[in-house]
C-alpha atoms as a PDB file:
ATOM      1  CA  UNK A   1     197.962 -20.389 117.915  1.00  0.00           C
ATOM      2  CA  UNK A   2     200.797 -22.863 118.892  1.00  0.00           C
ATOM      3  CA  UNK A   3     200.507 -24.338 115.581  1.00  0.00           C
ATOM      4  CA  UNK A   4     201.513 -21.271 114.053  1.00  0.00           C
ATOM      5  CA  UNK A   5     204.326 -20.855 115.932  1.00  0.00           C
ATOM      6  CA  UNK A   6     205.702 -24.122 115.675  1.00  0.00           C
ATOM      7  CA  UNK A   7     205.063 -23.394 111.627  1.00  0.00           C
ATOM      8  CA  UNK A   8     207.169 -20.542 112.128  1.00  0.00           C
ATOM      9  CA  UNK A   9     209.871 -22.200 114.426  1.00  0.00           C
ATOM     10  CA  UNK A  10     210.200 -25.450 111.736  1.00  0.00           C
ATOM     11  CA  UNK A  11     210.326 -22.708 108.435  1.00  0.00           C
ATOM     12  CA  UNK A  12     213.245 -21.100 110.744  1.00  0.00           C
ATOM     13  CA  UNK A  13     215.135 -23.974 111.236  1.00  0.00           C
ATOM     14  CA  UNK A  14     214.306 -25.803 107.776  1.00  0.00           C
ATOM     15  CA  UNK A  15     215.965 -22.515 106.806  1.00  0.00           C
ATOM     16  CA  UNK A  16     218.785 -22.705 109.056  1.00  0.00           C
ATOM     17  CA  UNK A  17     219.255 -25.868 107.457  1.00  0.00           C
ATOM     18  CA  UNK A  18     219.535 -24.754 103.826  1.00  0.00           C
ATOM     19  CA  UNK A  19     221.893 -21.972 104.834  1.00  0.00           C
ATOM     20  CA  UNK A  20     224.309 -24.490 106.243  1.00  0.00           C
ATOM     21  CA  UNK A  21     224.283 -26.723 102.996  1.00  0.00           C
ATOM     22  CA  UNK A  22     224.546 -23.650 101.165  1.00  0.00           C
ATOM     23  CA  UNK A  23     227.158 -22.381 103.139  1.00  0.00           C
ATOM     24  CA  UNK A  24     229.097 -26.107 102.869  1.00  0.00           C
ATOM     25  CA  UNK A  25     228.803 -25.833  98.675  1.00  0.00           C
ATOM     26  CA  UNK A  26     229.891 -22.194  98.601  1.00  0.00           C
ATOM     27  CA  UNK A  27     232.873 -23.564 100.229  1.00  0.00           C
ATOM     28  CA  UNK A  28     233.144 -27.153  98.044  1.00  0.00           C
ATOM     29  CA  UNK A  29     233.243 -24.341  95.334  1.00  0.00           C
ATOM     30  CA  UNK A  30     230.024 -25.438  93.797  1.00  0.00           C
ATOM     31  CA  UNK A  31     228.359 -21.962  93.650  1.00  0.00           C
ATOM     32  CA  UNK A  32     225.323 -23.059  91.652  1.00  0.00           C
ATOM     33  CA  UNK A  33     224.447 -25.413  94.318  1.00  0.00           C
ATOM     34  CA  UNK A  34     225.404 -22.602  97.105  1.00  0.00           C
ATOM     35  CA  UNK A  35     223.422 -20.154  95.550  1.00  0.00           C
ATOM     36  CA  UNK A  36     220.339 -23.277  95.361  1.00  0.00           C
ATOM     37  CA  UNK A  37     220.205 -23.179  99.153  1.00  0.00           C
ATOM     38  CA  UNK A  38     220.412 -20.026 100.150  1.00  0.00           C
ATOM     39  CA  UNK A  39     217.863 -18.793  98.191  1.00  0.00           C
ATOM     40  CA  UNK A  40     216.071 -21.733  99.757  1.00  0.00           C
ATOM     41  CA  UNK A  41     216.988 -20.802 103.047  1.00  0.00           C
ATOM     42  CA  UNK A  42     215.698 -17.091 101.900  1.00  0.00           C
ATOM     43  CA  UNK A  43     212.512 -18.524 100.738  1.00  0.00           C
ATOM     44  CA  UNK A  44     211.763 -20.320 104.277  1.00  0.00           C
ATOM     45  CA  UNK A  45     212.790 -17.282 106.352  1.00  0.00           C
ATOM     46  CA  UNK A  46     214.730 -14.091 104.781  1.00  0.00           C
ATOM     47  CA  UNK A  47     217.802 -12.996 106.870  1.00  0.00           C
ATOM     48  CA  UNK A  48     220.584 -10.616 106.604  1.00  0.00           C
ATOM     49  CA  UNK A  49     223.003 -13.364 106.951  1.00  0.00           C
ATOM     50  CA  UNK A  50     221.879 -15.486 104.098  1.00  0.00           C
ATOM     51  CA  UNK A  51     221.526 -12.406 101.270  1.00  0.00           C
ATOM     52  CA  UNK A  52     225.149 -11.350 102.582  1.00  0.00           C
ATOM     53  CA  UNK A  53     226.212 -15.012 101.933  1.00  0.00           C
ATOM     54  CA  UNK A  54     224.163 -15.241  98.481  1.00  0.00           C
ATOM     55  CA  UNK A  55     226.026 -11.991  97.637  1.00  0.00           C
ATOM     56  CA  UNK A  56     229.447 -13.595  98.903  1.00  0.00           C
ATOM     57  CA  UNK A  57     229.143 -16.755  96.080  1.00  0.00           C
ATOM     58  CA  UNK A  58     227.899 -14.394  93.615  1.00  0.00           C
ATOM     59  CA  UNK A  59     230.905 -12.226  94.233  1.00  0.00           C
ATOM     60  CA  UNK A  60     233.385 -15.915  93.844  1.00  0.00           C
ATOM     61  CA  UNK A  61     231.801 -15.928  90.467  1.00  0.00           C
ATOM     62  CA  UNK A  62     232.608 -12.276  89.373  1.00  0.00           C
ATOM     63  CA  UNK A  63     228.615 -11.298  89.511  1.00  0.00           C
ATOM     64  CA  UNK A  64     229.280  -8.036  90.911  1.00  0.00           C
ATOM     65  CA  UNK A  65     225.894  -6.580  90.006  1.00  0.00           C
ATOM     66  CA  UNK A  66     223.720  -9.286  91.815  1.00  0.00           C
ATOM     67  CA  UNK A  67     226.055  -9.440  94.815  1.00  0.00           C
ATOM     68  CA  UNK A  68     225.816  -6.378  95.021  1.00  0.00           C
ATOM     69  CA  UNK A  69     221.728  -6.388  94.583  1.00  0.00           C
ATOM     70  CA  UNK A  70     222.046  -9.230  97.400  1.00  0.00           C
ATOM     71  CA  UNK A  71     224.027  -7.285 100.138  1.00  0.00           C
ATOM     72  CA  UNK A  72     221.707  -4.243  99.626  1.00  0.00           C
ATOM     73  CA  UNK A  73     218.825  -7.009 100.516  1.00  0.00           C
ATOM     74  CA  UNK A  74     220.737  -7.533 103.511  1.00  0.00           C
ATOM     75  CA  UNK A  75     221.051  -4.188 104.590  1.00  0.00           C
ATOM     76  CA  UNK A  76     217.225  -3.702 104.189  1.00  0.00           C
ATOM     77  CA  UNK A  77     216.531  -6.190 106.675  1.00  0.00           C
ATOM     78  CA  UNK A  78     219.419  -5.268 109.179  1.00  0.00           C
ATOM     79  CA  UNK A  79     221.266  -2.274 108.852  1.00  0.00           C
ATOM     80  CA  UNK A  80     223.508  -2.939 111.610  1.00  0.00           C
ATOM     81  CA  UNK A  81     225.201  -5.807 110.325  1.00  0.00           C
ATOM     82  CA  UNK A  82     228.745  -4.642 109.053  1.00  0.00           C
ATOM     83  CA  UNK A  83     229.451  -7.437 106.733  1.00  0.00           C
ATOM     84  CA  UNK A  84     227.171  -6.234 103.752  1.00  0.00           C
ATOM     85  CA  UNK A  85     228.253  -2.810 103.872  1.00  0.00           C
ATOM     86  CA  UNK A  86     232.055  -3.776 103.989  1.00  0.00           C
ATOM     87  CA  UNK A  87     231.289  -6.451 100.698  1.00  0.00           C
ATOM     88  CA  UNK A  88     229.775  -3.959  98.788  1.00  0.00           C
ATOM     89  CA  UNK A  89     232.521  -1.796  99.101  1.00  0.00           C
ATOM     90  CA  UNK A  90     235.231  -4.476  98.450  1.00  0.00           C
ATOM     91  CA  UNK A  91     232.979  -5.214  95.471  1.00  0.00           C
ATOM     92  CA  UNK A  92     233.081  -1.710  94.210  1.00  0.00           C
ATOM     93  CA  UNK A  93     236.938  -1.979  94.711  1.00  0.00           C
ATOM     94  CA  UNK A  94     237.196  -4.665  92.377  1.00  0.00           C
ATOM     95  CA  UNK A  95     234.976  -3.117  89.618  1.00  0.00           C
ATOM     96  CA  UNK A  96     237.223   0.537  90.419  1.00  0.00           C
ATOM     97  CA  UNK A  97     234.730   2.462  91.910  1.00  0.00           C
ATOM     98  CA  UNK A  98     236.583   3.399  94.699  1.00  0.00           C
ATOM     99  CA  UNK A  99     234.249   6.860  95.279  1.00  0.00           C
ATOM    100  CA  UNK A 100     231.281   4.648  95.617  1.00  0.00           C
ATOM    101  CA  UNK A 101     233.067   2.033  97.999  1.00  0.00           C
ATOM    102  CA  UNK A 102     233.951   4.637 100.666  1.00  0.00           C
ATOM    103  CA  UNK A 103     230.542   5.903 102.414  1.00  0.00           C
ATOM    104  CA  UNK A 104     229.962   1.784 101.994  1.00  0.00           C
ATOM    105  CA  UNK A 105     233.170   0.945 104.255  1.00  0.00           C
ATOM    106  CA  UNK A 106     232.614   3.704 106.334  1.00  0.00           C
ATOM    107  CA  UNK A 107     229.490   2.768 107.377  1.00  0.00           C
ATOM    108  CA  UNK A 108     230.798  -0.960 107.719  1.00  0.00           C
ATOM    109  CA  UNK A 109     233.245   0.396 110.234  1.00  0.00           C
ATOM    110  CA  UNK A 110     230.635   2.199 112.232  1.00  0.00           C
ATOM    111  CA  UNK A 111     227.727  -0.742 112.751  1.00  0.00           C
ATOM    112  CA  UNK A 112     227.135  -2.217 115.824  1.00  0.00           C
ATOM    113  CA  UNK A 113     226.961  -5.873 114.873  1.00  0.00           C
ATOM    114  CA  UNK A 114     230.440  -6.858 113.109  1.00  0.00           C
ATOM    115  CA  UNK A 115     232.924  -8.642 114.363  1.00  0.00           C
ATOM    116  CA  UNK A 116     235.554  -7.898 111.925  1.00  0.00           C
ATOM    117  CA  UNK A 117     236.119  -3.981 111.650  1.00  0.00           C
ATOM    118  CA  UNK A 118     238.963  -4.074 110.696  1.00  0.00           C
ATOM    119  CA  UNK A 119     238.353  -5.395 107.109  1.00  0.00           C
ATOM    120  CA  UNK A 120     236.604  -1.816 106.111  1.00  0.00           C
ATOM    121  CA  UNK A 121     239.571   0.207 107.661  1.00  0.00           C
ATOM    122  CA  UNK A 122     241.859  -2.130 105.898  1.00  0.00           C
ATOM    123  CA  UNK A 123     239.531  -1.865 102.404  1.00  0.00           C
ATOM    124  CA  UNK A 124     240.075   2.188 102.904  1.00  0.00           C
ATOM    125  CA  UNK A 125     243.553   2.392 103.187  1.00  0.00           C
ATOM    126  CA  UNK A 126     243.602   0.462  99.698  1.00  0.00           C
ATOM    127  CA  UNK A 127     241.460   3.186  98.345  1.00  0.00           C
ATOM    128  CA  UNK A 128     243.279   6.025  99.815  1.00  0.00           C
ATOM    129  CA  UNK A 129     246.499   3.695  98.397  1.00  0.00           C
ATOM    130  CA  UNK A 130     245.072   3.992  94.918  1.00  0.00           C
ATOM    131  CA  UNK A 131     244.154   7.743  95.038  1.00  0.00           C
ATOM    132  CA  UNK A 132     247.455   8.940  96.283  1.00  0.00           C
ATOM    133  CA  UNK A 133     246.047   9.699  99.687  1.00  0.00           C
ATOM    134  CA  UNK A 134     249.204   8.084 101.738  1.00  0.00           C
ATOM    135  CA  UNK A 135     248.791   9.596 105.297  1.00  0.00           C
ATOM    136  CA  UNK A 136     244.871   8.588 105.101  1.00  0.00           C
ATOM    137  CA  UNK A 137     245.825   4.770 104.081  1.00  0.00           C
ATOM    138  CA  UNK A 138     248.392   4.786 106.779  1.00  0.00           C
ATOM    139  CA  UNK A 139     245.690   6.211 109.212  1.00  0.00           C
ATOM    140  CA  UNK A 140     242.981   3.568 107.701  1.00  0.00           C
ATOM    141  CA  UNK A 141     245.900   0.691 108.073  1.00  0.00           C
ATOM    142  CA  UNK A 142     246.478   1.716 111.737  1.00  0.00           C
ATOM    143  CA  UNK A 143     242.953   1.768 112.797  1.00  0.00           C
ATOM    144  CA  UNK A 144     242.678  -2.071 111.121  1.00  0.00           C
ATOM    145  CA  UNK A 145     245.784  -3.023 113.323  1.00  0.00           C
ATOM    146  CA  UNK A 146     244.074  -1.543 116.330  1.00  0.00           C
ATOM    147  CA  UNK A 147     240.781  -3.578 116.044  1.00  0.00           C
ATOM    148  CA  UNK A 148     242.767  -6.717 115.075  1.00  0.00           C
ATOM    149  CA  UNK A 149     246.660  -6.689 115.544  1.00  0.00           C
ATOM    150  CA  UNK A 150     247.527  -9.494 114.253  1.00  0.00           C
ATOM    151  CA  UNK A 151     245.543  -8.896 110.977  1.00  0.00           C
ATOM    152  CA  UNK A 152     248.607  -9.881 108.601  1.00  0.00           C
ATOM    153  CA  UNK A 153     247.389  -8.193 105.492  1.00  0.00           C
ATOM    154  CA  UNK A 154     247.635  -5.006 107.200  1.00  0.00           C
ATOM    155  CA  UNK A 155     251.163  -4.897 109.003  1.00  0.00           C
ATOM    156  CA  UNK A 156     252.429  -5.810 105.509  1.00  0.00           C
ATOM    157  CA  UNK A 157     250.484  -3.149 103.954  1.00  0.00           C
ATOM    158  CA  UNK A 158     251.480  -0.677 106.406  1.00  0.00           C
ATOM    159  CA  UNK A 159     255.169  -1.757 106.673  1.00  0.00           C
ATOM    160  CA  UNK A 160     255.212  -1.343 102.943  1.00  0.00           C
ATOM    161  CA  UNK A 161     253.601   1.923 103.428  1.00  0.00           C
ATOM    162  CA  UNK A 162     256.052   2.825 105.691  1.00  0.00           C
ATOM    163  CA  UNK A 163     259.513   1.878 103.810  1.00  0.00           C
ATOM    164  CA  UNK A 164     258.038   3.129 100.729  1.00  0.00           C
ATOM    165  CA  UNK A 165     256.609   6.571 101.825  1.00  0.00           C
ATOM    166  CA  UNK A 166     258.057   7.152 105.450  1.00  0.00           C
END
């Protein structure tokens, strides 16, 4: 029996291991040797963390579809982590499916485990932006502000908002 665990503590950290690389070529900007490792690091031992971050490099290479596919992975193995749901709707933003990013970034805003929730309340007010909805992107801006405010992107989008609408 204490083999098998120590088989299963090495595959973690041999895994731990190829997410870091991975992690250290997504940011190089080599994505094809990013994308290598993490699917490595999947291999050894699947995580949320790692499909999120294979979804992430697809998404630097305008893959929307398999970044997509990837983030869904993650939520299958841990539903409460915020970052999937929040990247698969800022990846339906970019492709304009801004009804099928919303239930995505509202769930990102509501999940236990994520740091950043201000990123989906910031991600709604662009939709809301788009779709004429001004009082609901002002309220989406100010609820980004409140979780973070010194989030930049989102005192210039509401002071924008503001001078604009206001």
């Amino acid at each position: 029996m204490p083999k098998r665990s120590t088989g299963i503590i090495d595959q973690k950290l041999e895994s731990d291991n190829y997410f870091r690389l991975a992690f250290e070529y997504q940011m190089q900007g080599d994505f094809s040797q990013a994308i290598f490792f993490y699917k490595k690091s999947l291999e050894q031992s699947p995580s949320a963390e790692a499909f999120t971050f294979l979804g992430w490099t697809y998404s630097f290479m305008g893959l929307w579809d398999k970044a997509i596919d990837s983030c869904k992975k993650a939520i299958e193995i841990d539903p409460e982590l915020g970052n999937p749901w929040n990247d698969i709707g800022a990846y339906y933003i970019e492709l304009g499916k801004l009804d099928e990013a919303i239930p995505y970034l509202e769930q990102a805003a509501q999940c236990e485990k994520y740091d950043s929730p201000y990123y989906p309340h910031f991600n709604l007010s662009r939709i809301y932006r788009k779709k004429g909805m001004l009082k609901r992107s002002q309220e989406e801006l100010e609820k980004s502000l409140r979780h973070n405010p010194s989030y930049q992107p989102a005192k210039d989008a509401l002071e924008k908002l503001q001078r604009e609408f206001n």
